[in-house]
C-alpha atoms as a PDB file:
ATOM      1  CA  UNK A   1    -161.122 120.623  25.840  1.00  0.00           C
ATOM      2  CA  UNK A   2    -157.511 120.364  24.584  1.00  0.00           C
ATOM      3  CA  UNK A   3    -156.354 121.031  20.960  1.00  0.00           C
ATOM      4  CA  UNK A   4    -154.420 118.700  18.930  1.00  0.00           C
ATOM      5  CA  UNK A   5    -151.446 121.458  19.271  1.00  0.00           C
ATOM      6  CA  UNK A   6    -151.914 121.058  23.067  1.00  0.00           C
ATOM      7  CA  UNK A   7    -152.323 117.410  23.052  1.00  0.00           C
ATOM      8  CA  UNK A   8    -149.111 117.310  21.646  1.00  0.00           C
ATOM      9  CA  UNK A   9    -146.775 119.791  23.390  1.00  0.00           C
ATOM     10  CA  UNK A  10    -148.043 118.018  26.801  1.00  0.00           C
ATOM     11  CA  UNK A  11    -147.196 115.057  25.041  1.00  0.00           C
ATOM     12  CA  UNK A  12    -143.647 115.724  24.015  1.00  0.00           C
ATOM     13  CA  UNK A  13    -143.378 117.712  27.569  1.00  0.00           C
ATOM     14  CA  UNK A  14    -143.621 114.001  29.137  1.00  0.00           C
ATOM     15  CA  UNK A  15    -141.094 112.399  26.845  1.00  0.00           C
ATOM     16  CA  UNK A  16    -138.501 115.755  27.462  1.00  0.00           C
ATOM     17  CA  UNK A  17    -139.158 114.938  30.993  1.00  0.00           C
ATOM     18  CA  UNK A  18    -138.382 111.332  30.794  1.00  0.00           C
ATOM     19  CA  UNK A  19    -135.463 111.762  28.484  1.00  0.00           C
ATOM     20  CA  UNK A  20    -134.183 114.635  31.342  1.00  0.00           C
ATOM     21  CA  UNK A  21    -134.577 111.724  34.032  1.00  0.00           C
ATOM     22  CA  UNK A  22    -132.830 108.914  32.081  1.00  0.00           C
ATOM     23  CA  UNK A  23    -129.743 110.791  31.110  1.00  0.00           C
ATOM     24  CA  UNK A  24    -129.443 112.002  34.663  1.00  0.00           C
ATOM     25  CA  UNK A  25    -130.117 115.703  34.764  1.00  0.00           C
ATOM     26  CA  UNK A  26    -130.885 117.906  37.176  1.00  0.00           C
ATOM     27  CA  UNK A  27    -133.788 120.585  36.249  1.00  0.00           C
ATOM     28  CA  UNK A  28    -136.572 122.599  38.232  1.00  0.00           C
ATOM     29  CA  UNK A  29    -139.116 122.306  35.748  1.00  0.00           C
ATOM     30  CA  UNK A  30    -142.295 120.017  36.470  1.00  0.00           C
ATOM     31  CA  UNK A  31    -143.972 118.327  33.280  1.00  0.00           C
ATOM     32  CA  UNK A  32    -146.564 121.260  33.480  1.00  0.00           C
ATOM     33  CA  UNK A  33    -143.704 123.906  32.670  1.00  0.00           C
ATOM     34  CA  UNK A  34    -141.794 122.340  30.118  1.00  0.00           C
ATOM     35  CA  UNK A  35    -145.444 121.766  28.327  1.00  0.00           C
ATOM     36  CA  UNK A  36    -146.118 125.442  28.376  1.00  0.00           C
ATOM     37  CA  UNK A  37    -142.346 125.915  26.968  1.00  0.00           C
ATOM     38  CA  UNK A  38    -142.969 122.791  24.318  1.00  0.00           C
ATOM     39  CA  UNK A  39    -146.167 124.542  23.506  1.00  0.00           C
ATOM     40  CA  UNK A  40    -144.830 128.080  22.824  1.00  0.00           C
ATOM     41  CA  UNK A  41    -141.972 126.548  20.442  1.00  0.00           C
ATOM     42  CA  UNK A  42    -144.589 124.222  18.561  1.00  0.00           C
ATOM     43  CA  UNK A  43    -146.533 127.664  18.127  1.00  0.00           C
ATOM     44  CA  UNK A  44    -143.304 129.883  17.495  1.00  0.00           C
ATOM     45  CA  UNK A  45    -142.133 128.047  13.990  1.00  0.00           C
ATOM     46  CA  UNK A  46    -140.983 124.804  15.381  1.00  0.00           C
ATOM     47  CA  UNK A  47    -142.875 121.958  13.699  1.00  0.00           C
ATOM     48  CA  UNK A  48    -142.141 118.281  15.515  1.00  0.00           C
ATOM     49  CA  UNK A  49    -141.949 115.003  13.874  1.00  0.00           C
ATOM     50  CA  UNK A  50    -142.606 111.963  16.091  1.00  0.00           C
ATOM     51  CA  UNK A  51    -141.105 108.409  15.479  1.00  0.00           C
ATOM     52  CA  UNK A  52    -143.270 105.778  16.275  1.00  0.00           C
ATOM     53  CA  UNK A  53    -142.813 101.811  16.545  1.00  0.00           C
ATOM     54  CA  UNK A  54    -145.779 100.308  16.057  1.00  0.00           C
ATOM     55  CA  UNK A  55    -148.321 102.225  18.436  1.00  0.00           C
ATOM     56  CA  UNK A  56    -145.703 103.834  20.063  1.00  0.00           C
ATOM     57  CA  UNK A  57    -144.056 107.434  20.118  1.00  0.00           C
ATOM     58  CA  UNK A  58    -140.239 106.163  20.642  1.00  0.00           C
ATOM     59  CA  UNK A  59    -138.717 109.964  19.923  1.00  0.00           C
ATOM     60  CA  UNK A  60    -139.158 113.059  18.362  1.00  0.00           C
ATOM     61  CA  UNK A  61    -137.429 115.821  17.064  1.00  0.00           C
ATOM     62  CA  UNK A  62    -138.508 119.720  16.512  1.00  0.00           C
ATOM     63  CA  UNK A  63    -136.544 121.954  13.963  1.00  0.00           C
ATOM     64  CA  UNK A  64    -136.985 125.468  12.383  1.00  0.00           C
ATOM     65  CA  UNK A  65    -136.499 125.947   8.745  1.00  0.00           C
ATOM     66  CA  UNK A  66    -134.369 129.238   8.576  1.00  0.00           C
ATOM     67  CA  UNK A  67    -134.130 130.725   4.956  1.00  0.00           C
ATOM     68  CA  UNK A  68    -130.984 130.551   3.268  1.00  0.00           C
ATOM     69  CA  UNK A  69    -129.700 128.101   6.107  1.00  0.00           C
ATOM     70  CA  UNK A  70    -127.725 125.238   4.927  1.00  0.00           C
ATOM     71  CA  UNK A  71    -127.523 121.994   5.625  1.00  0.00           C
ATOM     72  CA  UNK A  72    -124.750 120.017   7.390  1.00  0.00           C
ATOM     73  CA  UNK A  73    -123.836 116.458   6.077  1.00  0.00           C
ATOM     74  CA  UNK A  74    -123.643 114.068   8.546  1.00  0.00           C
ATOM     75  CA  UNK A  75    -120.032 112.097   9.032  1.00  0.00           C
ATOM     76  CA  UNK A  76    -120.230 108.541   9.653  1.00  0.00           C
ATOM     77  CA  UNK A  77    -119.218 108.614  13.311  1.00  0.00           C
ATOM     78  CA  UNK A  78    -122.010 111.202  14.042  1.00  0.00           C
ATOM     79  CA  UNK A  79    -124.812 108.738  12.280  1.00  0.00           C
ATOM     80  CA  UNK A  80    -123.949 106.274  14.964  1.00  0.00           C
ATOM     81  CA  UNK A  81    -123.943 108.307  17.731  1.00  0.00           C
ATOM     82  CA  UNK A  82    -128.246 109.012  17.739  1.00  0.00           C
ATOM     83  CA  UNK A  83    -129.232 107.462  20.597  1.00  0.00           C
ATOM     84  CA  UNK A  84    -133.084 106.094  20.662  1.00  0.00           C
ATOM     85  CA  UNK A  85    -135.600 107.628  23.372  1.00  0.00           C
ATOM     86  CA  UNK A  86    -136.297 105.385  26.371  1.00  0.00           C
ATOM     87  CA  UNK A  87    -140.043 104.304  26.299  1.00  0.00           C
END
């Protein structure tokens, strides 16, 4: 049976692996290894957040909170430049 922790990682492994084949890059990992490395940061302090339209997970994003860390404002030009997953 698969946790909800492994659920996830496999399924942000698939969505790594289709953003890695829609911007064109080459890589050597299969889906099965870049779940393993999604599941060691999800378990290593990296929470995800998924964005979903309607029924749909359209993106995600994983971040570490580091102590003491501060936060860079985002210019204008960079607030345009996010570019939506492919689903």
């Amino acid at each position: 049976m698969q946790t909800r922790a492994s659920a996830l990682g496999t399924r942000l492994a698939q969505l790594n692996a289709q953003l890695i084949r829609d911007e064109g890059r080459r890589t050597s990992m299969t889906v099965v290894e870049l779940a393993q490395r999604m599941k060691q940061c999800l378990s290593n302090d990296y929470p995800a957040v998924r964005f979903e339209d309607a029924d749909s997970v359209i993106g995600y994003a994983l971040f570490r909170h580091e102590p003491g860390a501060r936060l860079a404002s985002a210019t204008p030009a960079s607030r345009n430049a996010a570019q939506p997953l492919a689903h």
